[in-house]
C-alpha atoms as a PDB file:
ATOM      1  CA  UNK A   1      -2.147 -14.095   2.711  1.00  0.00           C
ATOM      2  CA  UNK A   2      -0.494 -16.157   4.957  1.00  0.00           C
ATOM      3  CA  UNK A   3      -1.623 -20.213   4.556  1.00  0.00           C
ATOM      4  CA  UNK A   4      -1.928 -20.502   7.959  1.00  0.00           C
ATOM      5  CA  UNK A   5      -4.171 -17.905   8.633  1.00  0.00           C
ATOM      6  CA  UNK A   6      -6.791 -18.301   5.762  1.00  0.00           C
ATOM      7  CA  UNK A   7      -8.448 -20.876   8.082  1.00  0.00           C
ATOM      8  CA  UNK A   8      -8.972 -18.323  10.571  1.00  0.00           C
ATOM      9  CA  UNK A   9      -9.958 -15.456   8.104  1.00  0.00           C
ATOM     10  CA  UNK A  10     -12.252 -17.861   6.236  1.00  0.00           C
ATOM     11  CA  UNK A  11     -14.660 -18.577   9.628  1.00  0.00           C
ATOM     12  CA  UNK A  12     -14.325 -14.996  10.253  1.00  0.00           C
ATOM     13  CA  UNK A  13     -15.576 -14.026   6.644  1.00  0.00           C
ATOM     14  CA  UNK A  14     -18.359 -16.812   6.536  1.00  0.00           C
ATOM     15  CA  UNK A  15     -19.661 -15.700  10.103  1.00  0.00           C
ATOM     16  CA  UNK A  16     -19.645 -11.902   9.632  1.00  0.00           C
ATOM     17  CA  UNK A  17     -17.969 -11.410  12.261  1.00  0.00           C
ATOM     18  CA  UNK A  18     -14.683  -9.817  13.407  1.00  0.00           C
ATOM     19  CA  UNK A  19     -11.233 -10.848  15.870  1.00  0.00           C
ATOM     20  CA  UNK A  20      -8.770  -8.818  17.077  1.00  0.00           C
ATOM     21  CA  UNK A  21      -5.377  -8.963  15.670  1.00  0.00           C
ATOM     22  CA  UNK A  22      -3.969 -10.771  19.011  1.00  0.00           C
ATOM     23  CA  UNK A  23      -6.964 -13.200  19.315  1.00  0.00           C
ATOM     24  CA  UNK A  24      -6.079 -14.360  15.789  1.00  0.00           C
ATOM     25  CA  UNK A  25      -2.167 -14.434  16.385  1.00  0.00           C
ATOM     26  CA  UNK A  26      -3.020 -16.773  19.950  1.00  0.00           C
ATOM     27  CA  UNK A  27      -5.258 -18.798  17.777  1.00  0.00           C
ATOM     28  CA  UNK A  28      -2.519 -19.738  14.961  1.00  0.00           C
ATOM     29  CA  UNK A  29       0.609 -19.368  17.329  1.00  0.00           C
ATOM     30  CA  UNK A  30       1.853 -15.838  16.015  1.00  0.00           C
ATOM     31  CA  UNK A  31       3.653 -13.593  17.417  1.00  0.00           C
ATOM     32  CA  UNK A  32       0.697 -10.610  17.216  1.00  0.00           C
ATOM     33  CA  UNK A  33       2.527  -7.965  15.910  1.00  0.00           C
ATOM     34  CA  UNK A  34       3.042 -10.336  12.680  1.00  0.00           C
ATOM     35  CA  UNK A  35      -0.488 -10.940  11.912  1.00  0.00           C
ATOM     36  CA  UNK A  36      -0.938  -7.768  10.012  1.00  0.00           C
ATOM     37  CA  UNK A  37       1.788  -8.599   7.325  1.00  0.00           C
ATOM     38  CA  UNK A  38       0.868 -12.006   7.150  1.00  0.00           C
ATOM     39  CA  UNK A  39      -2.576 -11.106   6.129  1.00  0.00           C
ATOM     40  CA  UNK A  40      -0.981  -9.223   2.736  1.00  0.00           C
ATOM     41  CA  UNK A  41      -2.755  -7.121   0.670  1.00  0.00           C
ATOM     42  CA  UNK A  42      -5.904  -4.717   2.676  1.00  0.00           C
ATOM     43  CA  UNK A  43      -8.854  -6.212   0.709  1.00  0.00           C
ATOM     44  CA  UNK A  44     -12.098  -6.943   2.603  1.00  0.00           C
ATOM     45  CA  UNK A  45     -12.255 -10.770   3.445  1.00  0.00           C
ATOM     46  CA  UNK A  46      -9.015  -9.695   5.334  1.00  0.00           C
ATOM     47  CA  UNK A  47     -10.830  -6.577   6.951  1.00  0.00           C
ATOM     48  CA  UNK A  48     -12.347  -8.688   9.999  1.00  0.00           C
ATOM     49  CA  UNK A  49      -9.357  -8.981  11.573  1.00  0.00           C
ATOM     50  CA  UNK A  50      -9.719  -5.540  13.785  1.00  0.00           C
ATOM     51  CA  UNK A  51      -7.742  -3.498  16.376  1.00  0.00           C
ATOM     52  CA  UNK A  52      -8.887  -4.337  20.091  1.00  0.00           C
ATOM     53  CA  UNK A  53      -8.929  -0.767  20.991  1.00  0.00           C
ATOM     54  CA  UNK A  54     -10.954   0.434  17.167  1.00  0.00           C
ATOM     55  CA  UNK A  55     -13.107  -2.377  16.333  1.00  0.00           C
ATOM     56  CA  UNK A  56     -11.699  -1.575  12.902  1.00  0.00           C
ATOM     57  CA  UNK A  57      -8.871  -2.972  10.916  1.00  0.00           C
ATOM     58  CA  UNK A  58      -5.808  -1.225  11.076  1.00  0.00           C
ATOM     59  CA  UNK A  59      -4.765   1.275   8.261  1.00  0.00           C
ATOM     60  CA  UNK A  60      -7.833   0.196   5.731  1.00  0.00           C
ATOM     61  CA  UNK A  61      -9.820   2.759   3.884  1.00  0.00           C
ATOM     62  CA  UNK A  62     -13.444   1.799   3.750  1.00  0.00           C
ATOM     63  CA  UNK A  63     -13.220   0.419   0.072  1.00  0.00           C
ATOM     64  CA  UNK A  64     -10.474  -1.593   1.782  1.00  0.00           C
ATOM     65  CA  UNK A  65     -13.205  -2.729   4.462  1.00  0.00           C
ATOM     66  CA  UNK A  66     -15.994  -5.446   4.044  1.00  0.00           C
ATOM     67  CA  UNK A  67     -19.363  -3.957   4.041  1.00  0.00           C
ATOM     68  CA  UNK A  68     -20.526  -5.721   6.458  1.00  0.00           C
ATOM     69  CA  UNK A  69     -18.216  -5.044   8.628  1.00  0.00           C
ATOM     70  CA  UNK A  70     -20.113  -3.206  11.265  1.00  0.00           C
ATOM     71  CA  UNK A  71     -23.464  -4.479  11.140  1.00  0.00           C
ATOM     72  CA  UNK A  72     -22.433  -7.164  14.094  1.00  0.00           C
ATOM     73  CA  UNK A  73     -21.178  -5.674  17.878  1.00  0.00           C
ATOM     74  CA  UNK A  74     -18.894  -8.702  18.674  1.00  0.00           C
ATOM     75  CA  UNK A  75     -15.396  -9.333  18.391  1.00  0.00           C
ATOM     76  CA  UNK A  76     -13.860 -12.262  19.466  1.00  0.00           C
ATOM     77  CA  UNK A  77     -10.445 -11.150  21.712  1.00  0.00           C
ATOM     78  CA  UNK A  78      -8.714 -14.199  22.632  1.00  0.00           C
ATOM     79  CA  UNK A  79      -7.891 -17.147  20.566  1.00  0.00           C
ATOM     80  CA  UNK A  80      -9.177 -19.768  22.347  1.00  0.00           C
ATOM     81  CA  UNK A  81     -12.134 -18.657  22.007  1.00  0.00           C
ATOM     82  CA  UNK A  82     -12.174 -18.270  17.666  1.00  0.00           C
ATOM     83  CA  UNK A  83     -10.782 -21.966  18.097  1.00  0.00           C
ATOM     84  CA  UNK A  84     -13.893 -22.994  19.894  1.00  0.00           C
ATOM     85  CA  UNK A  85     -15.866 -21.328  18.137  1.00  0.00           C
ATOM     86  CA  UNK A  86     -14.369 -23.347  14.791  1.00  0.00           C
ATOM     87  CA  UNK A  87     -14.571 -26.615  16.307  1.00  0.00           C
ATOM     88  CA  UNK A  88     -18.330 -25.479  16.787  1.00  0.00           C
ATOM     89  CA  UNK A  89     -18.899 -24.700  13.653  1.00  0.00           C
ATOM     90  CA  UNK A  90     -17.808 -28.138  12.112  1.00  0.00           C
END
């Protein structure tokens, strides 16, 4: 994975909860259609990371997927609002 991501993926994965692919790319200044290489190898702690349209990360099987994946309804869309959401958390 990407170094400047694994902030991102780490709140993500400590909160349970899941951002779409462009949210995450506005948050670290990515283009968003680079966000899914940059997150490597499909394992779960990368599985939060979800298609806008799906909920659900993009090409994963479920053994690729967290398990707790779906047991929250939100998704954070937009990058500003992850980024608040961090600061919030500290």
């Amino acid at each position: 994975m990407d170094p400047g991501l694994d902030k991102f993926i780490a709140f993500l994965d400590r909160n349970k909860i899941r951002a779409t692919y462009g949210g995450v790319a506005d948050a670290a200044g990515l283009p968003h259609r680079s966000v899914g290489g940059l997150l490597g190898e499909r394992c779960p702690r990368a599985s939060w990371v979800v298609n806008a349209a799906t909920g659900e990360p993009t090409g994963y099987s479920q053994i690729e997927k967290h398990p707790d994946l779906n047991t929250g309804a939100e998704i954070i869309t937009t990058g500003d609002d992850l980024i608040c959401r961090m600061k919030r958390e500290k």
